[in-house]
N, C-alpha and C. Protein backbone atom coordinates (compact mmCIF):
# COMPACT_ATOMS: atom_id res chain seq x y z
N UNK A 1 0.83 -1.18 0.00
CA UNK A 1 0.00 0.00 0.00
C UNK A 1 0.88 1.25 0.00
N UNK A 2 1.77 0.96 1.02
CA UNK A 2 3.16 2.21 1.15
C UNK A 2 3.62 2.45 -0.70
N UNK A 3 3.54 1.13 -1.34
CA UNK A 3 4.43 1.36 -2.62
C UNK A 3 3.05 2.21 -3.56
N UNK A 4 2.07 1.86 -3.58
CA UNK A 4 1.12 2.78 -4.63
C UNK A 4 1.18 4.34 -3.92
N UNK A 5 1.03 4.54 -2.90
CA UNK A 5 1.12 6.05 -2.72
C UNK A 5 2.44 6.57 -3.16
N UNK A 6 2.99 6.32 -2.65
CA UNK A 6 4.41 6.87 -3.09
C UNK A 6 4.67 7.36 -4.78
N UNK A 7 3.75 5.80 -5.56
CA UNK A 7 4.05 5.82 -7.13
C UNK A 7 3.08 7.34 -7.48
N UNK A 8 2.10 7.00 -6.64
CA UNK A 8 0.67 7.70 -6.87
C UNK A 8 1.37 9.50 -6.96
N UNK A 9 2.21 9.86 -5.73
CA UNK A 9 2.75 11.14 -5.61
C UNK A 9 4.35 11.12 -5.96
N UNK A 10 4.48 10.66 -7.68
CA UNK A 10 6.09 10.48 -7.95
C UNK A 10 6.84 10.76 -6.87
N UNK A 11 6.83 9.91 -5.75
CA UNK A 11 7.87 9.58 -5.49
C UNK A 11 8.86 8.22 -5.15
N UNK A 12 8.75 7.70 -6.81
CA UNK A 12 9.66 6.59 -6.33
C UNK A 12 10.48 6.91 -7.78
N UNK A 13 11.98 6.64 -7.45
CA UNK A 13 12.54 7.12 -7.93
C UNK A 13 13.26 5.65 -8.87
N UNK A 14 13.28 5.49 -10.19
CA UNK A 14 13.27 4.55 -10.95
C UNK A 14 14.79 4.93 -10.96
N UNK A 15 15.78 3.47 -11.19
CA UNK A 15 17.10 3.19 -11.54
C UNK A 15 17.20 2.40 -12.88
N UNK A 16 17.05 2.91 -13.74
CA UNK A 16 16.57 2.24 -15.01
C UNK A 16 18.53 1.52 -16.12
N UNK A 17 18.09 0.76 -16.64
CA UNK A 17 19.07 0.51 -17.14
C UNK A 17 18.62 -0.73 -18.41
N UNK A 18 19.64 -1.21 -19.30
CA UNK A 18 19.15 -2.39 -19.84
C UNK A 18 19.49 -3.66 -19.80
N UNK A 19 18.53 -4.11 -19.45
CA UNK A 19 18.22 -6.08 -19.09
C UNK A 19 18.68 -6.70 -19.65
N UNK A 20 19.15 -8.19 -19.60
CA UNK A 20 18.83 -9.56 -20.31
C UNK A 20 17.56 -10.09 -20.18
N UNK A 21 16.77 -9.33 -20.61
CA UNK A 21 15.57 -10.12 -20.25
C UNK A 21 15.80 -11.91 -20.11
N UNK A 22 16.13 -12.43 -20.67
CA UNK A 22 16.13 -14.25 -20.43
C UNK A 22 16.92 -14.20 -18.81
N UNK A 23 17.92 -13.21 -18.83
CA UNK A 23 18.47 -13.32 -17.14
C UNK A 23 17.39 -13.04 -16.24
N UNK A 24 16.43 -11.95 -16.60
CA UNK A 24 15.85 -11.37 -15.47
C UNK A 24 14.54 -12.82 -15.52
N UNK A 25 13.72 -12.95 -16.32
CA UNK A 25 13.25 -13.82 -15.98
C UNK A 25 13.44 -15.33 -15.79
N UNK A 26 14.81 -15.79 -15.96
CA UNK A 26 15.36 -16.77 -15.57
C UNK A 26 15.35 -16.76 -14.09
N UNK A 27 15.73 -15.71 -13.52
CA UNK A 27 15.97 -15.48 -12.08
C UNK A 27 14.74 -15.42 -11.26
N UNK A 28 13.29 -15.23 -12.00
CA UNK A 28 12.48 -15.39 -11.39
C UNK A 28 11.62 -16.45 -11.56
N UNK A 29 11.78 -17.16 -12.72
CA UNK A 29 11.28 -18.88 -13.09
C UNK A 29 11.64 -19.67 -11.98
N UNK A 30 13.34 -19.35 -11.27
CA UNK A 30 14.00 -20.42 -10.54
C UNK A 30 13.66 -19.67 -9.18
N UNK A 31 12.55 -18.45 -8.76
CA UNK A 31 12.40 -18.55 -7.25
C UNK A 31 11.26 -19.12 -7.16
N UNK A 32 10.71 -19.14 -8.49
CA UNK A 32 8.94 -19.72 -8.34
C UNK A 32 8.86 -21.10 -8.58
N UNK A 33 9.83 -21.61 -8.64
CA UNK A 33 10.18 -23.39 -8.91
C UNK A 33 9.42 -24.44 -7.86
N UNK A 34 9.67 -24.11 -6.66
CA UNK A 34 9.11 -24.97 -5.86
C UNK A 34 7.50 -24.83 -5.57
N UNK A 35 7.33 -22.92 -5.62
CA UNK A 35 5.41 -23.12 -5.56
C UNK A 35 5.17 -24.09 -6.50
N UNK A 36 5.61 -23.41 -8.39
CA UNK A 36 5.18 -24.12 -9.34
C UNK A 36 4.99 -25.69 -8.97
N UNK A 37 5.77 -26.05 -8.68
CA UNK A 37 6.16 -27.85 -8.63
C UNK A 37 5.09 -28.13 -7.38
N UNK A 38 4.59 -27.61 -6.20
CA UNK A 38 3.77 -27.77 -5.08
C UNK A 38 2.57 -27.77 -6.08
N UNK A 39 1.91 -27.04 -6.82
CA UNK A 39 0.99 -26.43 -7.13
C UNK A 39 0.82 -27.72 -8.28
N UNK A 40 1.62 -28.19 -8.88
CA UNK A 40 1.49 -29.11 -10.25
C UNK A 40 1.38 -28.32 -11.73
N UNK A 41 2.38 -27.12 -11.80
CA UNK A 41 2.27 -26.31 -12.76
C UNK A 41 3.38 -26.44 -13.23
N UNK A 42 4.03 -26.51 -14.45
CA UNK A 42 5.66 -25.85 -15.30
C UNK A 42 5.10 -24.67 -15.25
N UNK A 43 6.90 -24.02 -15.41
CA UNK A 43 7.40 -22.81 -16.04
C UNK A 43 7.57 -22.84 -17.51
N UNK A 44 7.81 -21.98 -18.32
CA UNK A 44 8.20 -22.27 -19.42
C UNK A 44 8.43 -21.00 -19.79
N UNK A 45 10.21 -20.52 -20.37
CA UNK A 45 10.65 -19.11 -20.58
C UNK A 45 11.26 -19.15 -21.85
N UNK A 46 10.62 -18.00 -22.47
CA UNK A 46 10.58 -17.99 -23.62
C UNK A 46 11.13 -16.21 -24.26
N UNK A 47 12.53 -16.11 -23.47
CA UNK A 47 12.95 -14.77 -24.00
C UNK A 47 14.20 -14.62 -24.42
N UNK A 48 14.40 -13.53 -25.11
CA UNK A 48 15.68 -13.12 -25.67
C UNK A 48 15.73 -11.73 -25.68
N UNK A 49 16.87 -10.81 -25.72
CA UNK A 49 16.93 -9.52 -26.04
C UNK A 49 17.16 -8.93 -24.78
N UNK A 50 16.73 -7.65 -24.81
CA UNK A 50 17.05 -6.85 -23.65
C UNK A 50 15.93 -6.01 -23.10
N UNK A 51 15.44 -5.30 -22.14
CA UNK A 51 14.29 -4.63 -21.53
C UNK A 51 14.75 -3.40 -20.94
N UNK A 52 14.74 -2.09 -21.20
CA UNK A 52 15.11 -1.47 -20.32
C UNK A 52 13.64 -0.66 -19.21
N UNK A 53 14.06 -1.21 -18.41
CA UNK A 53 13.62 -1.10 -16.78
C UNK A 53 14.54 -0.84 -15.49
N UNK A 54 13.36 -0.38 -14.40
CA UNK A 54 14.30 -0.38 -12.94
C UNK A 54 14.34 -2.37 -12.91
N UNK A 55 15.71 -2.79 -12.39
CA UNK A 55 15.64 -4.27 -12.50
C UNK A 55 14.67 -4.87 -11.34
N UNK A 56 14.56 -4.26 -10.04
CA UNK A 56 13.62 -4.36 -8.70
C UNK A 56 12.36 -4.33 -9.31
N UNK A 57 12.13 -3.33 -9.81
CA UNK A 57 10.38 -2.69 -10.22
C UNK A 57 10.19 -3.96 -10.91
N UNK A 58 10.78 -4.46 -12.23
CA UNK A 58 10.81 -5.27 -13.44
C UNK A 58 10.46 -6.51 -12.54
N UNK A 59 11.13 -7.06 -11.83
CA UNK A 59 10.76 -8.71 -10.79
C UNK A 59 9.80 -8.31 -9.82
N UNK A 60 9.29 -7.51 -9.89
CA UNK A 60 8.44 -7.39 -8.59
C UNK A 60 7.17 -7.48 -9.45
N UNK A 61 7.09 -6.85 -10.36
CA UNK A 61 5.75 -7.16 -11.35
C UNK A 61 5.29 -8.10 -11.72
N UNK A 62 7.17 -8.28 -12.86
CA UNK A 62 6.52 -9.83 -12.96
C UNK A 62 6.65 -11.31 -12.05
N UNK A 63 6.60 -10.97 -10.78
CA UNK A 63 6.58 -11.79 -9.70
C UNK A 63 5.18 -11.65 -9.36
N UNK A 64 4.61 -11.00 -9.33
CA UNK A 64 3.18 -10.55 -9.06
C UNK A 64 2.11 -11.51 -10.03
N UNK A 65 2.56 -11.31 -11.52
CA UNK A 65 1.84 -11.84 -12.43
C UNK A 65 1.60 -13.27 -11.93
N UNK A 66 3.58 -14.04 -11.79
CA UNK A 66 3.26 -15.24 -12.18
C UNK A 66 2.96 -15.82 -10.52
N UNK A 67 3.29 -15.47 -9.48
CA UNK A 67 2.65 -15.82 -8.37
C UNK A 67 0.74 -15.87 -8.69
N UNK A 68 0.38 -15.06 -9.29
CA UNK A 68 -1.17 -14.70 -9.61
C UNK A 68 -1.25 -16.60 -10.87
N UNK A 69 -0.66 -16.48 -11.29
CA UNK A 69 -0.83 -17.55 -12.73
C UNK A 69 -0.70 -18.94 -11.88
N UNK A 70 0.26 -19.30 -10.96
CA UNK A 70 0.29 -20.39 -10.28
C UNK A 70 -1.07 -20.65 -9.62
N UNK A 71 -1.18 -19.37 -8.79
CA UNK A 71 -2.90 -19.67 -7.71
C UNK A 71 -3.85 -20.12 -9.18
N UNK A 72 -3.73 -19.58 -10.04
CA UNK A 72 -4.87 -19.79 -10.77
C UNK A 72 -4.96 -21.05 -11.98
N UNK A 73 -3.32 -21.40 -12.33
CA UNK A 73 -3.22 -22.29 -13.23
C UNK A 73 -3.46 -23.78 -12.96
N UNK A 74 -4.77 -24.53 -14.09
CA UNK A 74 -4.93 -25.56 -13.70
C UNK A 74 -3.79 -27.06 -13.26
N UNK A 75 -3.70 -27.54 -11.97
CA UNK A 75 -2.60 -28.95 -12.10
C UNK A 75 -2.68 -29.53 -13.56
N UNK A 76 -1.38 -29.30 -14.08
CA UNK A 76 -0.95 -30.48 -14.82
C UNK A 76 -0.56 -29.71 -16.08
N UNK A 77 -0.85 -27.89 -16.24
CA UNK A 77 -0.40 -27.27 -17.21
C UNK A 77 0.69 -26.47 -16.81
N UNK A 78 1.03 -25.70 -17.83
CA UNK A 78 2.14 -24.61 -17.87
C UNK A 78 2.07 -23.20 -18.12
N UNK A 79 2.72 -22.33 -17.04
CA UNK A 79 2.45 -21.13 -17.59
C UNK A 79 3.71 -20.80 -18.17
N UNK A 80 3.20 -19.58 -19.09
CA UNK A 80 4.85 -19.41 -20.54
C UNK A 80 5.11 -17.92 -19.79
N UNK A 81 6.27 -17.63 -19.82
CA UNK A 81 6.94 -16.34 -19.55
C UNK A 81 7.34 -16.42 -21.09
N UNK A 82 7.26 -15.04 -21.83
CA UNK A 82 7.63 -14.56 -23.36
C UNK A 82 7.62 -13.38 -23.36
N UNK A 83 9.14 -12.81 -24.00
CA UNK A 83 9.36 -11.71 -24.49
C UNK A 83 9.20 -11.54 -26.14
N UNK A 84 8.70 -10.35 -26.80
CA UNK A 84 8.52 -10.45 -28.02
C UNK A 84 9.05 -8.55 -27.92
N UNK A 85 9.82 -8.50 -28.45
CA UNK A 85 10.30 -7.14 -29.14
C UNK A 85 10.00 -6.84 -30.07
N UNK A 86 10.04 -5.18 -30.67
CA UNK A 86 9.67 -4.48 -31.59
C UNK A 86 10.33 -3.04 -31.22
N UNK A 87 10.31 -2.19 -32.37
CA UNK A 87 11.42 -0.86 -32.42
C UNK A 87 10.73 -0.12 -31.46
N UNK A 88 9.60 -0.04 -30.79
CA UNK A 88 9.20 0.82 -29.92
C UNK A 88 9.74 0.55 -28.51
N UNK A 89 9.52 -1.11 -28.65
CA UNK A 89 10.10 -1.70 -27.50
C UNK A 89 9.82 -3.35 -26.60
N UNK A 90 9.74 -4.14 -25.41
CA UNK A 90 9.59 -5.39 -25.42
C UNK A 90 8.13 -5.32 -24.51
N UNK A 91 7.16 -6.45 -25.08
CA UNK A 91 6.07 -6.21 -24.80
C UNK A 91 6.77 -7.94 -24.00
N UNK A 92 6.24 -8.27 -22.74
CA UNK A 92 6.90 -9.56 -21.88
C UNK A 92 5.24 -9.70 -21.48
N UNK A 93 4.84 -10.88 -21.70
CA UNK A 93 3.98 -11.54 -21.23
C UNK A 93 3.92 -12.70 -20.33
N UNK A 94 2.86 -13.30 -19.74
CA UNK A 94 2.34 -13.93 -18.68
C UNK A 94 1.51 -14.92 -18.62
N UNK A 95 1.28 -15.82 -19.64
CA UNK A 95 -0.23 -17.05 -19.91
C UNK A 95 -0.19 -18.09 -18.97
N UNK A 96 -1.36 -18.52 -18.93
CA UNK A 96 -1.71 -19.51 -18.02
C UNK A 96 -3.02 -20.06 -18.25
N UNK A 97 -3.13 -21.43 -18.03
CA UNK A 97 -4.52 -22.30 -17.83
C UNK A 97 -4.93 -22.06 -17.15
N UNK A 98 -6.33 -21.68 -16.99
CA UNK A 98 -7.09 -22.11 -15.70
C UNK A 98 -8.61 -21.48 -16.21
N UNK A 99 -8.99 -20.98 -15.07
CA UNK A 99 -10.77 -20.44 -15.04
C UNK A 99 -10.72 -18.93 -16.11
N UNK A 100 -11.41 -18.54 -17.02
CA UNK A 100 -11.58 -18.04 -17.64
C UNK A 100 -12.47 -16.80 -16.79
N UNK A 101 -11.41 -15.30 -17.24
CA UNK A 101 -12.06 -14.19 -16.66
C UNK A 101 -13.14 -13.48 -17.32
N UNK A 102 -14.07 -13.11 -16.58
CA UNK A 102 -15.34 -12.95 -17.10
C UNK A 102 -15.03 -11.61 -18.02
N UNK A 103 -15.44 -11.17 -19.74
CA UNK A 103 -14.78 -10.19 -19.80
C UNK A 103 -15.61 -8.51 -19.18
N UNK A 104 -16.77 -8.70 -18.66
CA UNK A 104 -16.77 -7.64 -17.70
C UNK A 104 -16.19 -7.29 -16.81
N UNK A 105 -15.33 -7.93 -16.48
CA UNK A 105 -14.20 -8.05 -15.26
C UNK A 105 -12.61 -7.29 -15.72
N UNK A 106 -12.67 -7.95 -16.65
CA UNK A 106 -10.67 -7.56 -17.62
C UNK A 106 -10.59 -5.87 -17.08
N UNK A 107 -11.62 -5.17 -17.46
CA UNK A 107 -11.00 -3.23 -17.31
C UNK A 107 -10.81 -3.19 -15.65
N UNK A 108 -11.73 -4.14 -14.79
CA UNK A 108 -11.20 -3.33 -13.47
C UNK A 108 -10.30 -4.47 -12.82
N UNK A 109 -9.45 -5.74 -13.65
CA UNK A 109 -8.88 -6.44 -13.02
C UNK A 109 -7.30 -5.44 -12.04
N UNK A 110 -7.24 -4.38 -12.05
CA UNK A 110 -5.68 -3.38 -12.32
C UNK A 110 -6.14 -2.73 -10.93
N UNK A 111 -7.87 -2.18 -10.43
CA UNK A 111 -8.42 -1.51 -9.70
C UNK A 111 -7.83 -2.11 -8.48
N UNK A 112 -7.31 -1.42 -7.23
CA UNK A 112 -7.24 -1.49 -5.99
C UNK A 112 -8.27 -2.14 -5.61
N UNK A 113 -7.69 -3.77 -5.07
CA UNK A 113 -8.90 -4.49 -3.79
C UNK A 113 -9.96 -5.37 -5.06
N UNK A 114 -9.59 -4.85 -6.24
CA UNK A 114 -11.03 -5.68 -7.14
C UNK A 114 -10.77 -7.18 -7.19
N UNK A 115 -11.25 -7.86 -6.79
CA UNK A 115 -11.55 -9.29 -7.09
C UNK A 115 -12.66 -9.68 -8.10
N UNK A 116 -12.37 -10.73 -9.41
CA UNK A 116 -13.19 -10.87 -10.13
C UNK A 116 -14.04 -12.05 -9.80
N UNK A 117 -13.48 -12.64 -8.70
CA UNK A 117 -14.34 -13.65 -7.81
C UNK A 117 -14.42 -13.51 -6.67
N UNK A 118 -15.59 -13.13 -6.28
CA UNK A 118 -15.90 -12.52 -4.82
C UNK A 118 -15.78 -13.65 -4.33
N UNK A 119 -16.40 -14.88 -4.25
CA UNK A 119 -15.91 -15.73 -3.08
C UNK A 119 -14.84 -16.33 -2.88
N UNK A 120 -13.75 -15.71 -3.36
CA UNK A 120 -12.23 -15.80 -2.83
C UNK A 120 -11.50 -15.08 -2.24
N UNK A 121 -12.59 -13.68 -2.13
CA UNK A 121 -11.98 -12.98 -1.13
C UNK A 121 -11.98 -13.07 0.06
N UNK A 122 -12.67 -13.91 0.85
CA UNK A 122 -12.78 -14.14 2.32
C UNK A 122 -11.51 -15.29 2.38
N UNK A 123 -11.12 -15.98 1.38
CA UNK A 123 -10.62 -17.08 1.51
C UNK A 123 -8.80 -17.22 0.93
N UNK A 124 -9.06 -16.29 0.76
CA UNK A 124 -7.28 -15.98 -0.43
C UNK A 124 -6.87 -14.93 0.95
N UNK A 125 -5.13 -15.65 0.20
CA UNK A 125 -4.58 -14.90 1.69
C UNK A 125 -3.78 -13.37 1.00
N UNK A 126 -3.90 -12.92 -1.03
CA UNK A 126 -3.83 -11.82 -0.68
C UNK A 126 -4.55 -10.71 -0.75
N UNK A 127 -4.27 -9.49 -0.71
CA UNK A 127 -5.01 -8.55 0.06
C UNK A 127 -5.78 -7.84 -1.57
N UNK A 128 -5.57 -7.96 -2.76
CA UNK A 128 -6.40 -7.81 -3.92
C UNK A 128 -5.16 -6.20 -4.47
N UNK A 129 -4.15 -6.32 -4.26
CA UNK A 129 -3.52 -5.14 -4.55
C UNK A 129 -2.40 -5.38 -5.63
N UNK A 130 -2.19 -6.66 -5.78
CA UNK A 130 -0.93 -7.02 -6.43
C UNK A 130 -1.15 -6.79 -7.87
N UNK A 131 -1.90 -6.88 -8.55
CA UNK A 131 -2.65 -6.10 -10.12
C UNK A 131 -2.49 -4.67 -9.89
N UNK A 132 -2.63 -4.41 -9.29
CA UNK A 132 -2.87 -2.25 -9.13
C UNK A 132 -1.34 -2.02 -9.30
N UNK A 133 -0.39 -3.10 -8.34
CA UNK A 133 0.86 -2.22 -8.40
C UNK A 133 1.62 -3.12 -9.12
N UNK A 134 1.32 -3.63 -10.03
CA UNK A 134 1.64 -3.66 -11.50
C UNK A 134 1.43 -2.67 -12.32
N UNK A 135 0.08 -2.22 -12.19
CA UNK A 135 -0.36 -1.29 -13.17
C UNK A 135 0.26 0.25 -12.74
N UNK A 136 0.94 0.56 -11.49
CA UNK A 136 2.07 1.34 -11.40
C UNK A 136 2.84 0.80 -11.85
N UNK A 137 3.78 0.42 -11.51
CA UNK A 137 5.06 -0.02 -11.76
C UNK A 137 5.30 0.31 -13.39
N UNK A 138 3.80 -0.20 -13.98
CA UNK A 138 4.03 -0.03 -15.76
C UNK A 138 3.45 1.66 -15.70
N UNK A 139 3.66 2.31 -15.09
CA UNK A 139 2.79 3.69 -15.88
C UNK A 139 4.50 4.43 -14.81
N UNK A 140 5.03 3.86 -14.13
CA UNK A 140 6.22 4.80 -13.97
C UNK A 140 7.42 4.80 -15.15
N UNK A 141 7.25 3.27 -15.87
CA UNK A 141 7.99 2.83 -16.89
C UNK A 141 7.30 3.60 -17.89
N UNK A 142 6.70 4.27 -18.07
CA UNK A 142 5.59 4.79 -19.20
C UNK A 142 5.65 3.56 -20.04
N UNK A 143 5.13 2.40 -19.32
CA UNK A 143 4.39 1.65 -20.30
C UNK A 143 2.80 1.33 -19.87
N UNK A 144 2.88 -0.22 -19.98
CA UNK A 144 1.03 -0.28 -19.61
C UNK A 144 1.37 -1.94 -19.49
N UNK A 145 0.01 -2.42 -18.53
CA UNK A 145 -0.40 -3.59 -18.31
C UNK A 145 -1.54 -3.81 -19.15
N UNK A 146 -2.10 -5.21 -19.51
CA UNK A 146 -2.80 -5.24 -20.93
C UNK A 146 -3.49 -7.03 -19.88
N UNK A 147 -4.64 -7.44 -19.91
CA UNK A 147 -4.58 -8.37 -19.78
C UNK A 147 -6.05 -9.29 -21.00
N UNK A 148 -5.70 -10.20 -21.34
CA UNK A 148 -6.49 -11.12 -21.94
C UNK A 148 -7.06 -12.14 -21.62
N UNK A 149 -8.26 -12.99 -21.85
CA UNK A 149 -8.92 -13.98 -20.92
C UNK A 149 -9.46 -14.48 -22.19
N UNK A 150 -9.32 -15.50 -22.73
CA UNK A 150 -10.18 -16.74 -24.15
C UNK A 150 -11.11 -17.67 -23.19
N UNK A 151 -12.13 -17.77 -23.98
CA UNK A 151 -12.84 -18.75 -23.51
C UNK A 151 -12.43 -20.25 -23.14
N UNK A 152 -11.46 -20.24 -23.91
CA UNK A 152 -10.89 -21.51 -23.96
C UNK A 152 -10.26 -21.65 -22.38
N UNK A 153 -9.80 -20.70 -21.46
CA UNK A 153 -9.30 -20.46 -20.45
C UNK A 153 -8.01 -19.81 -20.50
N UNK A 154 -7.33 -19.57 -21.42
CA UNK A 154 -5.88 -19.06 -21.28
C UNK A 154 -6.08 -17.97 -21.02
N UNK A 155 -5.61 -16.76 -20.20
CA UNK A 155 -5.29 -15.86 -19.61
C UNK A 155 -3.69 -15.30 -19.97
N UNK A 156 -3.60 -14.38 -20.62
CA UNK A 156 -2.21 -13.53 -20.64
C UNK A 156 -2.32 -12.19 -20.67
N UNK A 157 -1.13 -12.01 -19.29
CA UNK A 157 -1.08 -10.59 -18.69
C UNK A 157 -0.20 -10.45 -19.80
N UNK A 158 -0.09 -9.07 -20.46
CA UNK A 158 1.09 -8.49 -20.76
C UNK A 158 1.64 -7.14 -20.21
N UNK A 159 2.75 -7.08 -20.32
CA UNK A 159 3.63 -5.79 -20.02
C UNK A 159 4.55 -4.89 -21.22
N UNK A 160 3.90 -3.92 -21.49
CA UNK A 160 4.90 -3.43 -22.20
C UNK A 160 5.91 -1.97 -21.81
N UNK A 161 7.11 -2.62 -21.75
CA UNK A 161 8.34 -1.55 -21.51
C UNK A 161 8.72 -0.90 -22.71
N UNK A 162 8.87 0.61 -22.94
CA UNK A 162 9.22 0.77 -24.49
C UNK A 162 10.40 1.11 -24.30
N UNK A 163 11.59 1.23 -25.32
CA UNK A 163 12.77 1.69 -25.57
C UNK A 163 13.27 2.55 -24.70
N UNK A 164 14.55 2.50 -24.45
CA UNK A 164 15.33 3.83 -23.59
C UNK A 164 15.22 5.04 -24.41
N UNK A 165 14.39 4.82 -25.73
CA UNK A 165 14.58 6.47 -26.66
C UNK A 165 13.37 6.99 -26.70
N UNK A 166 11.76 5.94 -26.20
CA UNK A 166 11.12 6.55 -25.84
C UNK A 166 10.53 6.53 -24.15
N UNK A 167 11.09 5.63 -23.47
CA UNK A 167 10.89 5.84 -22.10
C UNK A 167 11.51 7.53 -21.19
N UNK A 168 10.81 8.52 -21.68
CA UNK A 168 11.10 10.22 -21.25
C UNK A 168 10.46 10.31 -20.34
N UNK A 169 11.15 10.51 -18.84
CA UNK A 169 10.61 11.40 -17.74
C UNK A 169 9.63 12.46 -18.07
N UNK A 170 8.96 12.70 -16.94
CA UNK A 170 8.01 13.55 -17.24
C UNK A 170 7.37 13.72 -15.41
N UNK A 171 6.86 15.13 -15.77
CA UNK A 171 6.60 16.08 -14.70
C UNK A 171 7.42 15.44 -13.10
N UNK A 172 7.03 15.11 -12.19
CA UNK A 172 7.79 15.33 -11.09
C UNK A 172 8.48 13.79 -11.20
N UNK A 173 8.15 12.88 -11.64
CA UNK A 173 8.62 11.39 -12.04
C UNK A 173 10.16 11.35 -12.11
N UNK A 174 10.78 10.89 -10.70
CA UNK A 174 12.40 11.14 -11.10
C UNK A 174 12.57 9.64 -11.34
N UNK A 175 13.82 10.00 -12.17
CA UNK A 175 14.31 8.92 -12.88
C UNK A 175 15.81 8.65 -13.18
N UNK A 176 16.15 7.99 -12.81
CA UNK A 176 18.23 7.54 -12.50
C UNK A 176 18.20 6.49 -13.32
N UNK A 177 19.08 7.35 -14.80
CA UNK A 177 19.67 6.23 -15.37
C UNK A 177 21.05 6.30 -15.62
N UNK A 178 21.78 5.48 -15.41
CA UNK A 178 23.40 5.41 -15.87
C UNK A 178 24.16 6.23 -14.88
N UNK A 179 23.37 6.55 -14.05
CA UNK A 179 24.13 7.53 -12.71
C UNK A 179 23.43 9.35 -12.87
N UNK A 180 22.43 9.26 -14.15
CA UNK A 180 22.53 10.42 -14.23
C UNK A 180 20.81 10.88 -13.68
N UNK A 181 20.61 11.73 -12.91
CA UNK A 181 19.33 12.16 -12.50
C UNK A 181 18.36 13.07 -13.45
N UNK A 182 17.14 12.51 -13.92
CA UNK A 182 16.14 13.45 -14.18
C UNK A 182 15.28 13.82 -13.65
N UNK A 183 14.51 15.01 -13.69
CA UNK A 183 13.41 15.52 -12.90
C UNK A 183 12.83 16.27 -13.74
């Protein structure tokens, strides 16, 4: 809650630089190894290239996603981590099996506290915030969270980070890259 206010009144101050993306989410495939394997889910990482992001902000998101994809992915499937680049920049996604989101639900899945299944909120141990501060985390990156739901059941969050040539600070949003401060 401390981290959305803070984003809410720029003040968190981004250390931006550029990724291996396959490192960064390698590093977070292998902390989510043992839920996955408890749960009866694979990983499956599917990146190349580079991301420029804060590297903290970048795992904390997508730690958010795929912690969210395990609770929800059916035993016995896989969720895919995939990066797909383009000249603007790397759009990194999030799929998973399971229960199919209702699509009246998709615009306020990002909303503070929204649950798209109320009777899991008495019963889930988190607090309904971990979508919202994704959807910071991507609007300090000036990018965006995007999510999809098929009938079929697959679900993919995406994230898109754009380029270091168009990721530009703006109004009080400070931003440290390469040692050097903007405001």
């Amino acid at each position: 809650m401390l981290f959305l206010a803070r984003a809410d009144h720029d003040q968190v101050a981004l250390s931006t630089e550029q990724l291996d993306a396959h490192g960064e989410l390698t590093r977070i495939t292998e902390y989510f190894e043992g839920p996955a394997s408890e749960a009866g889910v694979l990983l499956l990482l599917i990146a190349t290239g580079t991301v420029h992001a804060d590297a903290h902000l970048l795992r904390r998101a997508v730690s958010n996603l795929v912690s969210n994809a395990i609770r929800y992915t059916t035993r016995g499937n896989t969720i895919v981590l995939r990066t797909v680049a383009d000249q603007d920049g790397v759009h990194l996604s999030v799929s998973n099996t399971g229960p199919s989101i209702v699509a009246e639900d998709l615009p306020r899945l990002f909303d503070r506290f929204y649950r798209s299944d109320k009777s899991r909120s008495i019963i889930s141990a988190s607090a309904g915030l971990g979508l919202a501060i994704v959807k910071s985390i991507m609007s300090l990156h000036h990018g965006s969270a995007q999510v999809q739901s098929e009938q079929d059941g697959v679900t993919t969050f995406t994230l898109f980070f754009p380029s270091a040539s168009a990721s530009v600070p703006s109004g009080n949003c400070r931003q440290r890259q390469t040692g050097k401060t903007f405001s």
